[in-house]
C-alpha atoms as a PDB file:
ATOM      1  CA  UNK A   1      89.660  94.565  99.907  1.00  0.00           C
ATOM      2  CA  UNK A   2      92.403  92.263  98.879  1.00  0.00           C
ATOM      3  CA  UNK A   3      92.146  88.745  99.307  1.00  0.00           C
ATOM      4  CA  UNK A   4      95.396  87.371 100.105  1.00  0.00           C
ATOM      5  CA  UNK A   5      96.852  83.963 101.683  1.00  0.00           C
ATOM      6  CA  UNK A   6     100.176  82.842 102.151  1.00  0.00           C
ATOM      7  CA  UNK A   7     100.287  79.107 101.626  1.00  0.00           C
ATOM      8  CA  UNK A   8     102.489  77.705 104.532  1.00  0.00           C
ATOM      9  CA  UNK A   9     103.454  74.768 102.607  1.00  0.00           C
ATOM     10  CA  UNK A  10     105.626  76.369  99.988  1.00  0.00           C
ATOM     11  CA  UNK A  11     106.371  79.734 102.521  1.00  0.00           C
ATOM     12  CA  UNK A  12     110.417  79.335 102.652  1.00  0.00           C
ATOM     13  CA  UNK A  13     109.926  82.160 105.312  1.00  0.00           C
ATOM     14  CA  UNK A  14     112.714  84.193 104.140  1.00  0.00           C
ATOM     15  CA  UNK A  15     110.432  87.940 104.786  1.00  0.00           C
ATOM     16  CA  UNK A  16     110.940  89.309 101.285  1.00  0.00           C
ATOM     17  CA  UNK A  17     107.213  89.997 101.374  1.00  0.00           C
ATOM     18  CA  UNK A  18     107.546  91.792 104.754  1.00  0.00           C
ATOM     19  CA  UNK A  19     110.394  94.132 103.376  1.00  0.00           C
ATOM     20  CA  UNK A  20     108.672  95.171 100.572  1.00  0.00           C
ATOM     21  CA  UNK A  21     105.219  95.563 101.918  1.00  0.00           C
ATOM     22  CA  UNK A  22     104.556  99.214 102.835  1.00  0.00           C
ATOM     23  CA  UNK A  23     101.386  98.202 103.985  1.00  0.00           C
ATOM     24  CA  UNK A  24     102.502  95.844 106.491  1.00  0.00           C
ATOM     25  CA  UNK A  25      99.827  93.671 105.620  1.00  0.00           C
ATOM     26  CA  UNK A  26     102.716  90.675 106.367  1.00  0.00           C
ATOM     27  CA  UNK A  27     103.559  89.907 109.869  1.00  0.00           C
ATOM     28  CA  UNK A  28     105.351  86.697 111.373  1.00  0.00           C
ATOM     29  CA  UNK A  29     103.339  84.777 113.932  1.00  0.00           C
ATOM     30  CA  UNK A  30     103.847  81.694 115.946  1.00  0.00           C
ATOM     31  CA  UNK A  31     107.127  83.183 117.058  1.00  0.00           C
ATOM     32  CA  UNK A  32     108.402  83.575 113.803  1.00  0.00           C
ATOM     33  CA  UNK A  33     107.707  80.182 112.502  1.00  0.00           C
ATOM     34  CA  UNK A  34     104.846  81.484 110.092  1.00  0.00           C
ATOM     35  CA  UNK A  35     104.498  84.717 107.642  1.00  0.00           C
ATOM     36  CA  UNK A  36     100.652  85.141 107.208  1.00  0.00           C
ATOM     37  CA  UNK A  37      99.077  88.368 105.952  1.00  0.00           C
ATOM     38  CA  UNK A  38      97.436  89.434 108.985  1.00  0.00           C
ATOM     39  CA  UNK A  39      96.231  93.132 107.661  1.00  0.00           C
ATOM     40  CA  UNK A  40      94.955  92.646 104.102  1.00  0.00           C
ATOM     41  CA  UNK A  41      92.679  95.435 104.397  1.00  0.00           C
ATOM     42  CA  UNK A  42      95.941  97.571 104.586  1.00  0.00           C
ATOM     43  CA  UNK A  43      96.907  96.640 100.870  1.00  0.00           C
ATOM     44  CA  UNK A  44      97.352  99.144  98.238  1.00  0.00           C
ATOM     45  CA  UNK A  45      97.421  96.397  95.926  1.00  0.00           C
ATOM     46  CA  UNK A  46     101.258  97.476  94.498  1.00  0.00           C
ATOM     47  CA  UNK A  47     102.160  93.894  93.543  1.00  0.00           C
ATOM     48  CA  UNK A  48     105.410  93.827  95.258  1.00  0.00           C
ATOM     49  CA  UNK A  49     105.098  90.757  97.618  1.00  0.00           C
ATOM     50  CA  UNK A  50     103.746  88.558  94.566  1.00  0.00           C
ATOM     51  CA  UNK A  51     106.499  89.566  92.130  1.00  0.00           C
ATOM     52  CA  UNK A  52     109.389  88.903  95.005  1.00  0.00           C
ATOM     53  CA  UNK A  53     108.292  85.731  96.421  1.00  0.00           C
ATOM     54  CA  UNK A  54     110.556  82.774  95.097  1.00  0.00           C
ATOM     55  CA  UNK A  55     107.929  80.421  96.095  1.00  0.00           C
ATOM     56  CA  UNK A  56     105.421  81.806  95.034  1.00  0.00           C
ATOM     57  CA  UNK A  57     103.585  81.250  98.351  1.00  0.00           C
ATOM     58  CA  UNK A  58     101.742  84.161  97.798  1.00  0.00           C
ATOM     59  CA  UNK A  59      98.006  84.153  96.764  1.00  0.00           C
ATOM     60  CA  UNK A  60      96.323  87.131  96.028  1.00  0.00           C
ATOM     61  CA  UNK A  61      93.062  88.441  94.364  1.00  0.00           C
ATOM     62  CA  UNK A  62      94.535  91.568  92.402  1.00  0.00           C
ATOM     63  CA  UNK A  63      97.800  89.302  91.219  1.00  0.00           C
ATOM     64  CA  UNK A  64      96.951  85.575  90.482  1.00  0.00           C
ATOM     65  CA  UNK A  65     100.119  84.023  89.595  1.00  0.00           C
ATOM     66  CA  UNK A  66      99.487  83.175  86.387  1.00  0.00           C
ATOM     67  CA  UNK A  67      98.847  86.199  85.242  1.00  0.00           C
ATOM     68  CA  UNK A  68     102.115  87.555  86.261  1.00  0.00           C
ATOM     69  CA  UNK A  69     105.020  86.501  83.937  1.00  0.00           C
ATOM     70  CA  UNK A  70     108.366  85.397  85.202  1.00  0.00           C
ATOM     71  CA  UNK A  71     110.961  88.112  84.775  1.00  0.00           C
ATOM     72  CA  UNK A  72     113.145  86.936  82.334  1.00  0.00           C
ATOM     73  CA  UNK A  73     116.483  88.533  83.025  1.00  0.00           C
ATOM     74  CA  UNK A  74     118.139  86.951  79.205  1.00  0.00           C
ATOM     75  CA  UNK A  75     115.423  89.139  77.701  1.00  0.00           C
ATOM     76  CA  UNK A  76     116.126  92.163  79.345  1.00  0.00           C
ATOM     77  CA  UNK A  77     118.563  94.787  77.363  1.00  0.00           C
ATOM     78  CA  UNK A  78     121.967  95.861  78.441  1.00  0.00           C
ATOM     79  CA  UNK A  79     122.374  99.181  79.887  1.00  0.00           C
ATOM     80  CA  UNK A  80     124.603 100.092  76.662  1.00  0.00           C
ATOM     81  CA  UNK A  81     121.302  98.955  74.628  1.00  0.00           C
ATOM     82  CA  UNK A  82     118.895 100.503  76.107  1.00  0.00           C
ATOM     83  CA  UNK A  83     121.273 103.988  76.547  1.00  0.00           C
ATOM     84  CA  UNK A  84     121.710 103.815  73.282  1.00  0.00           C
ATOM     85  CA  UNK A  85     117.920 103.502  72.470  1.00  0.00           C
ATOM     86  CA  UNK A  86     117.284 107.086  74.709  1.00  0.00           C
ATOM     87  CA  UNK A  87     120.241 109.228  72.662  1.00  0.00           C
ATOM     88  CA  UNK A  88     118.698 107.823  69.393  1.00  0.00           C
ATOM     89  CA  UNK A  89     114.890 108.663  70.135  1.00  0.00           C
ATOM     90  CA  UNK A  90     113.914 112.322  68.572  1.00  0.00           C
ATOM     91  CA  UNK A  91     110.730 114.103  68.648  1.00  0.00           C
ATOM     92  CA  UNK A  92     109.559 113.724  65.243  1.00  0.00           C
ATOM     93  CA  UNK A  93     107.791 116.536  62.731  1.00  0.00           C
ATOM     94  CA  UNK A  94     108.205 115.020  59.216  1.00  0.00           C
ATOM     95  CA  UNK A  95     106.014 112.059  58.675  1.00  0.00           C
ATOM     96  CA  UNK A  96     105.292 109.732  55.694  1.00  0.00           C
ATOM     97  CA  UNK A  97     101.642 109.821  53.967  1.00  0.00           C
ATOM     98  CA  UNK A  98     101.295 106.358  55.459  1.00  0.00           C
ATOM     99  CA  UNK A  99      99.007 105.603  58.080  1.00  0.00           C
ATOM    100  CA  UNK A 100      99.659 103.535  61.182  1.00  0.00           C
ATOM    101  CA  UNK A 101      97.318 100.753  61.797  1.00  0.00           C
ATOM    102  CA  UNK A 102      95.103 100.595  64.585  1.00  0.00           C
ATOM    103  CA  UNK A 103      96.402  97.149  66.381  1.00  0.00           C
ATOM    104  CA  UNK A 104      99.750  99.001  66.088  1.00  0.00           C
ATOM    105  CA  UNK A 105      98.752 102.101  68.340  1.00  0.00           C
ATOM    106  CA  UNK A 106      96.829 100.118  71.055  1.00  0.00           C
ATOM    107  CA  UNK A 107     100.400  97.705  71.169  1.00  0.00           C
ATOM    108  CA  UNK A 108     102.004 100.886  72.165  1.00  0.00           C
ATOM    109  CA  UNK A 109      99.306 102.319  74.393  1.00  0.00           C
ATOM    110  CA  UNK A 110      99.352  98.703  76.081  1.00  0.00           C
ATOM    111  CA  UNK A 111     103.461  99.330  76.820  1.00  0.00           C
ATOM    112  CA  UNK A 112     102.136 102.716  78.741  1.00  0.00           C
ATOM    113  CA  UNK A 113     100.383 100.506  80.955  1.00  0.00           C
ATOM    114  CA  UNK A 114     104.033  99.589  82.448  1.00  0.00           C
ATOM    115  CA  UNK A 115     104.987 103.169  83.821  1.00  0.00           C
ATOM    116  CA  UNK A 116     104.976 103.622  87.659  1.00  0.00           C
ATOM    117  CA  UNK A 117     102.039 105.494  88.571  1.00  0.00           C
ATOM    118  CA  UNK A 118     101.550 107.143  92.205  1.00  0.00           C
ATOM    119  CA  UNK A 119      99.858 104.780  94.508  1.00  0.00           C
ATOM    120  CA  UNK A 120     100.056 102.290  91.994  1.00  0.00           C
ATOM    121  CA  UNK A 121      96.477 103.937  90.978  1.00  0.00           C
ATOM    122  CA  UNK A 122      97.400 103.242  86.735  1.00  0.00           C
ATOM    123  CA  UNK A 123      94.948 106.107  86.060  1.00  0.00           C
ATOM    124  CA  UNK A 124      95.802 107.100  82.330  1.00  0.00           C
ATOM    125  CA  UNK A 125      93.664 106.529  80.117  1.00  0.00           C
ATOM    126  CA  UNK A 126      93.749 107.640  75.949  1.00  0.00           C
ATOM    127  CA  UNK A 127      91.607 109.392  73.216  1.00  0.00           C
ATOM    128  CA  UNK A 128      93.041 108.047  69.737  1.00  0.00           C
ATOM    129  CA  UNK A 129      92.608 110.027  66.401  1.00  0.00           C
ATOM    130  CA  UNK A 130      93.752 108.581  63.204  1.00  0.00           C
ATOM    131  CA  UNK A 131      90.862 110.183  60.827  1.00  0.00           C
ATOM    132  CA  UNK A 132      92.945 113.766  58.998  1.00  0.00           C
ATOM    133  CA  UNK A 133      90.001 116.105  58.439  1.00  0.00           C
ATOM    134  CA  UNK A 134      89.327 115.443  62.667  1.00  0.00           C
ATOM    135  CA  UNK A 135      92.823 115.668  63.201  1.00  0.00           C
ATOM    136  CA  UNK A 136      92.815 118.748  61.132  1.00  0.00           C
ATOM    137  CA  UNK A 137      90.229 120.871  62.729  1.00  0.00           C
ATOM    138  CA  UNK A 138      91.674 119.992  66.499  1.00  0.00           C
ATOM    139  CA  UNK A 139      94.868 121.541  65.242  1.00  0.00           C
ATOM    140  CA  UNK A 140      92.964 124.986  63.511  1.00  0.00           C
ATOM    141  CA  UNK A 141      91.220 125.081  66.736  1.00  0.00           C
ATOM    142  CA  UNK A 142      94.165 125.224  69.309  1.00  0.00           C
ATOM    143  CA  UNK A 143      96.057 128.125  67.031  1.00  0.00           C
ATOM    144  CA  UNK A 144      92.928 129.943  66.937  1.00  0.00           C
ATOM    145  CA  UNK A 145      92.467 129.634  70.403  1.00  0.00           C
ATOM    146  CA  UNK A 146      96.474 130.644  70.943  1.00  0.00           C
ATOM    147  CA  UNK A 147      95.919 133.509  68.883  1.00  0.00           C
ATOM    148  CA  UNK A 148      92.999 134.826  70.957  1.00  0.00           C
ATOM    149  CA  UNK A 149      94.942 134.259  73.977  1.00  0.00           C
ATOM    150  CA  UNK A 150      97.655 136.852  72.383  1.00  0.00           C
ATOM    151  CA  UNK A 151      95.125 139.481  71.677  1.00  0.00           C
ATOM    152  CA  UNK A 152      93.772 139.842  74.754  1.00  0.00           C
ATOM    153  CA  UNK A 153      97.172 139.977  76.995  1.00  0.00           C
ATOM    154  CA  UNK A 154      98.279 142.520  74.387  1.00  0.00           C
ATOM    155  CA  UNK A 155      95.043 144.792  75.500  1.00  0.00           C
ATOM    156  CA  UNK A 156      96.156 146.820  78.107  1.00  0.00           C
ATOM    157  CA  UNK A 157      92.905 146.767  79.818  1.00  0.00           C
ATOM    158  CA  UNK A 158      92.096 142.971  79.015  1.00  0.00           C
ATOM    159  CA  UNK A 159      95.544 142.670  80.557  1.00  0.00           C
ATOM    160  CA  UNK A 160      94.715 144.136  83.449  1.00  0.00           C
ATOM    161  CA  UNK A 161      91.639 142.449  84.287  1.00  0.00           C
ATOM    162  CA  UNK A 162      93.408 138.980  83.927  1.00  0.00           C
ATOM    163  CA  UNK A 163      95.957 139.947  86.356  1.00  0.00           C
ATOM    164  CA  UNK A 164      93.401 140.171  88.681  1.00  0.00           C
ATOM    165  CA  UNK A 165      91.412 137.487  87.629  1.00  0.00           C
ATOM    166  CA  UNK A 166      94.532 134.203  86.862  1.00  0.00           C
ATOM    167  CA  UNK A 167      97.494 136.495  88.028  1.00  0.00           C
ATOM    168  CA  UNK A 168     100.408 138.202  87.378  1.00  0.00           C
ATOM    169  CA  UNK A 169     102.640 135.237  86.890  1.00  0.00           C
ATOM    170  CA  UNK A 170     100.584 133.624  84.144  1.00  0.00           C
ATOM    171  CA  UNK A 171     100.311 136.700  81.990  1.00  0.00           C
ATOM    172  CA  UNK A 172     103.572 137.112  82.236  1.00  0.00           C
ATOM    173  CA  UNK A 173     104.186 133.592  80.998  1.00  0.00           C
ATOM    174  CA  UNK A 174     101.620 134.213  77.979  1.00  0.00           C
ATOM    175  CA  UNK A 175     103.471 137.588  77.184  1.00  0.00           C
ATOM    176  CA  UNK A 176     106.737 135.536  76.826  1.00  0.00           C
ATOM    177  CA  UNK A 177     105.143 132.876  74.649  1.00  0.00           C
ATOM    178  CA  UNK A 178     102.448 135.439  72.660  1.00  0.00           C
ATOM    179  CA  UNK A 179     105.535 135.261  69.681  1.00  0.00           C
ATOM    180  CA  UNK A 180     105.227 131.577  69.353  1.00  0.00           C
ATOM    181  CA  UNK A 181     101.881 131.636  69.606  1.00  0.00           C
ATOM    182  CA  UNK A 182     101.356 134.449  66.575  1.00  0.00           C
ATOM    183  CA  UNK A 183     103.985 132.732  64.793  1.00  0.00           C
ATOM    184  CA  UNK A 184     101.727 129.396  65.085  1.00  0.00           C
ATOM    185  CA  UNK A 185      98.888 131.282  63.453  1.00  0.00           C
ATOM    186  CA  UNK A 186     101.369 132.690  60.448  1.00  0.00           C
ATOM    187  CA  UNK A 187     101.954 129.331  59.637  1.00  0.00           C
ATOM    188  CA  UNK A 188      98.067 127.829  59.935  1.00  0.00           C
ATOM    189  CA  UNK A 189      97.159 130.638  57.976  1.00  0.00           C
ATOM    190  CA  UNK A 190      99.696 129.395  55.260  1.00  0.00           C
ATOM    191  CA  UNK A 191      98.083 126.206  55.078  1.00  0.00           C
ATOM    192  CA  UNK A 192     100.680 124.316  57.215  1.00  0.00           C
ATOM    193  CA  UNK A 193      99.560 122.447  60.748  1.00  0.00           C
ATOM    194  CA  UNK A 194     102.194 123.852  62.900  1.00  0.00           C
ATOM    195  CA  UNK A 195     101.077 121.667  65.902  1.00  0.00           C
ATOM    196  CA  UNK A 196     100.407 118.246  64.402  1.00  0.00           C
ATOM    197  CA  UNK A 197     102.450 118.284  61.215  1.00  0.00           C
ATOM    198  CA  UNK A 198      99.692 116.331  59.398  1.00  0.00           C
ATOM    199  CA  UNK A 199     100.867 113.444  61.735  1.00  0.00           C
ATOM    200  CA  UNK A 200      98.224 110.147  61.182  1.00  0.00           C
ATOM    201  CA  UNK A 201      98.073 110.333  64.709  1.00  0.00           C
ATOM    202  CA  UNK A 202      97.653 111.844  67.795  1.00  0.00           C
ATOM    203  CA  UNK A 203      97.024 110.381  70.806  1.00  0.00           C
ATOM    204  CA  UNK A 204      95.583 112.195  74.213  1.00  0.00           C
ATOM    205  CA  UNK A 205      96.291 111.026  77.626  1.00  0.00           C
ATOM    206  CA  UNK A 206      93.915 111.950  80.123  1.00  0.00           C
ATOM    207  CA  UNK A 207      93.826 111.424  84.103  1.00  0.00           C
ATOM    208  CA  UNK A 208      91.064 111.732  86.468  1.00  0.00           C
ATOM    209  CA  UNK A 209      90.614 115.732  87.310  1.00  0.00           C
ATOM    210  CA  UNK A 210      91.095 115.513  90.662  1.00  0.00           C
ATOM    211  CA  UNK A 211      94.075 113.103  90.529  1.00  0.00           C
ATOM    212  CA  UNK A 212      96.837 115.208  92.698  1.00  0.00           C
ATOM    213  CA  UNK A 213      99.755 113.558  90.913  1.00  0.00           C
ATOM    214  CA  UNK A 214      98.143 112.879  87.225  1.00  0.00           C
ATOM    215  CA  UNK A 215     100.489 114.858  85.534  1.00  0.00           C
ATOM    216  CA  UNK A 216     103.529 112.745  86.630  1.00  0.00           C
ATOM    217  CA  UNK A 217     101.528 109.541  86.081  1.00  0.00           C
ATOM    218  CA  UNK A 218     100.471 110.044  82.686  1.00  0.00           C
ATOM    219  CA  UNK A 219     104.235 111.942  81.494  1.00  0.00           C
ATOM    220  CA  UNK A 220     105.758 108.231  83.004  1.00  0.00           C
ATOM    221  CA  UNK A 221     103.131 106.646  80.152  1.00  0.00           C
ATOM    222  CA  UNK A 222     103.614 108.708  77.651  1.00  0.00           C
ATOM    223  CA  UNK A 223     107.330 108.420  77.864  1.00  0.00           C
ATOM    224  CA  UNK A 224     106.871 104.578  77.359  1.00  0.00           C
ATOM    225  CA  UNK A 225     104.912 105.015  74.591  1.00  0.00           C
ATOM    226  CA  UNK A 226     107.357 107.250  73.107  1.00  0.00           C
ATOM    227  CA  UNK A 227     110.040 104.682  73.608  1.00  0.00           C
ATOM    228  CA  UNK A 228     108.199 101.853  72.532  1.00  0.00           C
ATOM    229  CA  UNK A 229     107.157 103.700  69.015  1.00  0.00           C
ATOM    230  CA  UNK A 230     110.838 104.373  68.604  1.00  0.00           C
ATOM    231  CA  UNK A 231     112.012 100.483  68.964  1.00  0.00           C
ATOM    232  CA  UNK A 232     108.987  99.837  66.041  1.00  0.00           C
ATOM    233  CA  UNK A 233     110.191 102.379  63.932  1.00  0.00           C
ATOM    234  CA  UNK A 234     107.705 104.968  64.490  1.00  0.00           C
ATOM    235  CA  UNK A 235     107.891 108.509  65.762  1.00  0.00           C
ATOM    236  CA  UNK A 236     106.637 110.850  68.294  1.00  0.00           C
ATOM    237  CA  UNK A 237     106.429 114.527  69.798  1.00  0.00           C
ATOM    238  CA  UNK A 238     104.291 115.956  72.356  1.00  0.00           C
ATOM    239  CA  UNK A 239     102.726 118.763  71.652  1.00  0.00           C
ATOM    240  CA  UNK A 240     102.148 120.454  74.595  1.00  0.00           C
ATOM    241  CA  UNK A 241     100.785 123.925  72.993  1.00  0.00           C
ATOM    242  CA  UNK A 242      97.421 121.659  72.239  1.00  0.00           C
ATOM    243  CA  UNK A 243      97.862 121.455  76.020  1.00  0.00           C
ATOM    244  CA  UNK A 244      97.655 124.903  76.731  1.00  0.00           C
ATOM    245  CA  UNK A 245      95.131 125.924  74.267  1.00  0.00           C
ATOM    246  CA  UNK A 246      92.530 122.924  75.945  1.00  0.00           C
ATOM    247  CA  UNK A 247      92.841 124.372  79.218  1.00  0.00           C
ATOM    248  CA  UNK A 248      91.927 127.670  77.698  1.00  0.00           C
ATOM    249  CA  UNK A 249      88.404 126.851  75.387  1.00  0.00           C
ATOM    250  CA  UNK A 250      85.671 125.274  76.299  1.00  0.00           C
ATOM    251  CA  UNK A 251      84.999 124.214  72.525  1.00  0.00           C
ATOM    252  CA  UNK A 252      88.250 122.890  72.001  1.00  0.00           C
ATOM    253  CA  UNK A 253      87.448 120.241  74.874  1.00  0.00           C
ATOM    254  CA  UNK A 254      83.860 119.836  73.288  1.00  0.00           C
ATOM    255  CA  UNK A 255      85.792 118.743  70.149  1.00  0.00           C
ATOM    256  CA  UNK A 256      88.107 116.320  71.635  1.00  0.00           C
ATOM    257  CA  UNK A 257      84.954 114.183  73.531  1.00  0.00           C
ATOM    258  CA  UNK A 258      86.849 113.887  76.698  1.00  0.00           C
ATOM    259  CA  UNK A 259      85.381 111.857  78.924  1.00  0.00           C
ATOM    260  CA  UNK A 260      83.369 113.452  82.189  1.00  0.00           C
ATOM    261  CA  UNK A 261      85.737 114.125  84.711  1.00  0.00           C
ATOM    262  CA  UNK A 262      88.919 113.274  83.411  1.00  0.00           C
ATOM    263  CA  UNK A 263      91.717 116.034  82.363  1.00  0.00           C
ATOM    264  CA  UNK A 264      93.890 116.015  80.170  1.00  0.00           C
ATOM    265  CA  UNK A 265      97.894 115.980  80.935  1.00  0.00           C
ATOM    266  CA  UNK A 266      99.778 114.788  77.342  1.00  0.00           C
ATOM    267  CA  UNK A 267      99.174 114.957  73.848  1.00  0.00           C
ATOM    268  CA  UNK A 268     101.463 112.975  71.792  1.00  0.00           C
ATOM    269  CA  UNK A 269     101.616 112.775  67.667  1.00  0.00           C
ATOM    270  CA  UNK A 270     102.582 109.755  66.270  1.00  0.00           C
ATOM    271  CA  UNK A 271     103.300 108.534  62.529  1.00  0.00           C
ATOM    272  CA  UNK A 272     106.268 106.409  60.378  1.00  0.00           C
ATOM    273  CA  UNK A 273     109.316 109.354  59.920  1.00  0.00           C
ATOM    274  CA  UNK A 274     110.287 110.639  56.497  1.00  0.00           C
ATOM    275  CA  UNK A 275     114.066 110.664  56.908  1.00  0.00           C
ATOM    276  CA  UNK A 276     116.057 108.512  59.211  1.00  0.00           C
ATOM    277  CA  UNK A 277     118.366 110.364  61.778  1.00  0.00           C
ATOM    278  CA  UNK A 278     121.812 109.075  61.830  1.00  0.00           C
ATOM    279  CA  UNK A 279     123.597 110.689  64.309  1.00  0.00           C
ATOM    280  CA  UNK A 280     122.670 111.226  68.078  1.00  0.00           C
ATOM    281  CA  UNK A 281     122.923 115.380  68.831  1.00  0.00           C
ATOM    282  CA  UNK A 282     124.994 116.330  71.855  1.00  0.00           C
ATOM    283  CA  UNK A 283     122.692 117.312  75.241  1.00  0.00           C
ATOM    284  CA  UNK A 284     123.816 119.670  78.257  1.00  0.00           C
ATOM    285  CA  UNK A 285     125.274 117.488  80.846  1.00  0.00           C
ATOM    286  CA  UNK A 286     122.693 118.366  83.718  1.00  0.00           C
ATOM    287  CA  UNK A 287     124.714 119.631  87.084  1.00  0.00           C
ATOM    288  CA  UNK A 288     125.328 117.148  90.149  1.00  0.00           C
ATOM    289  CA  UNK A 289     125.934 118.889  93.736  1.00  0.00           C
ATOM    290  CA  UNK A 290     126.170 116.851  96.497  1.00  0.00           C
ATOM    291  CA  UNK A 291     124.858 117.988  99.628  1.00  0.00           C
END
């Protein structure tokens, strides 16, 4: 349980912390005279109270002060900047031979750390590979593991069976990829990696299995990453085939030495581009209807 003490002599009393407590660990007492955190045990240890106080009355276990920067709103980027930044960002497949350095990767992993996570649980974690021939084989793997997946749905019988056995829905879905999928396995066969690009790295985000909104948690991270690697000249793509393939091969997750208990919800490649993009491609304008 959180610790957590208002200190009465800097308390301006003006119930920020009460607003944005969803705990309601903060209650006023003394007919209103005092705020005091009456419930800590109901704390889910989100951070809010500590980063609104402007007295920072509030002392608590999980977020000492100190530790928790004053926003500085000069630093922050206009919405035109940081617009701007989203159009330009593309999901990169041509890399230069040069490798990244290490310090480099964990400063972007490090900006993941920033991404809202349900319940404020921050439960992504990452696998980094930077060495090829590893690299290489975890690519060969997945298309070989893709193409199997093709052969049997084309079976009729195997087919059958795995209708009964993952459904009707997800066969269908493999049916409707099995073209990518083969056309993967052209390529791997032609000496190309068709899921990794020969990128110098690739980076694995992984969740606790049982984790009921991992997925969204570790996308949110991965997205800052992405961004992040962008603004240091660096590019990324998620490659969520390797996705698919892991779920599917029990060797495939022996290779990757993930961690007991944790699953794995993004796969991102990262590496300096090749060519610089000049020009920011036109996207569907999503529709909007009020209800």
């Amino acid at each position: 349980m959180a610790e957590i003490v208002v200190r009465q002599e800097v308390c301006t009393r003006c119930g920020a912390c009460l607003a944005v407590c969803t705990g309601r660990v903060y209650h006023r007492v003394d007919a209103g005279e005092r705020v005091e955190a009456v419930a800590p045990e109901e704390c889910w240890s989100c951070g809010q109270c500590v980063a609104v106080c402007p007295a920072d009355a509030i002392r608590h276990s999980v977020y000492p002060v100190e530790e928790c920067p004053l926003v500085d709103a000069d630093a922050l980027p206009a919405a035109e900047g940081l617009v701007a930044a989203w159009r330009g960002r593309r999901s990169l497949r041509v890399f230069r031979e040069r490798s990244v350095e290490r310090r480099v990767v964990e400063e972007l992993v490090e900006v993941g750390r920033w991404a809202p996570s349900a319940g404020n649980g921050q439960p992504v974690d990452w696998l980094a590979f930077d060495d090829p021939a590893r690299i290489a084989a975890l690519s060969a793997e997945a298309v070989a593991t893709l193409a199997q997946i093709v052969q049997r749905v084309r079976s009729p019988l195997a087919r059958s069976f795995l209708v009964l056995t993952v459904g009707a829905k997800r066969v269908r879905r493999v049916l409707e990829s099995a073209d990518g999928f083969e056309r993967l396995a052209r390529k791997q066969a032609q000496g190309e990696d068709p899921l990794f690009f020969r990128a110098p790295v690739v980076l694995v985000a992984h969740v606790p299995k049982d984790d009921y909104f991992g997925r969204d948690d570790a996308v949110y991270a991965a997205y800052n990453v992405m961004l992040a690697a962008s603004a240091a000249g660096l590019g990324t793509c998620q490659v969520g085939y390797f996705v698919v393939a892991l779920e599917r091969s029990r060797k495939l997750r022996s290779m990757l030495g993930l961690p007991e208990g944790r699953r794995v919800e993004v796969v991102l490649t990262l590496g300096y581009p090749r060519y610089r993009f000049r020009r920011m491609p036109v996207r569907r304008r999503p529709g909007v209807e009020w209800k």
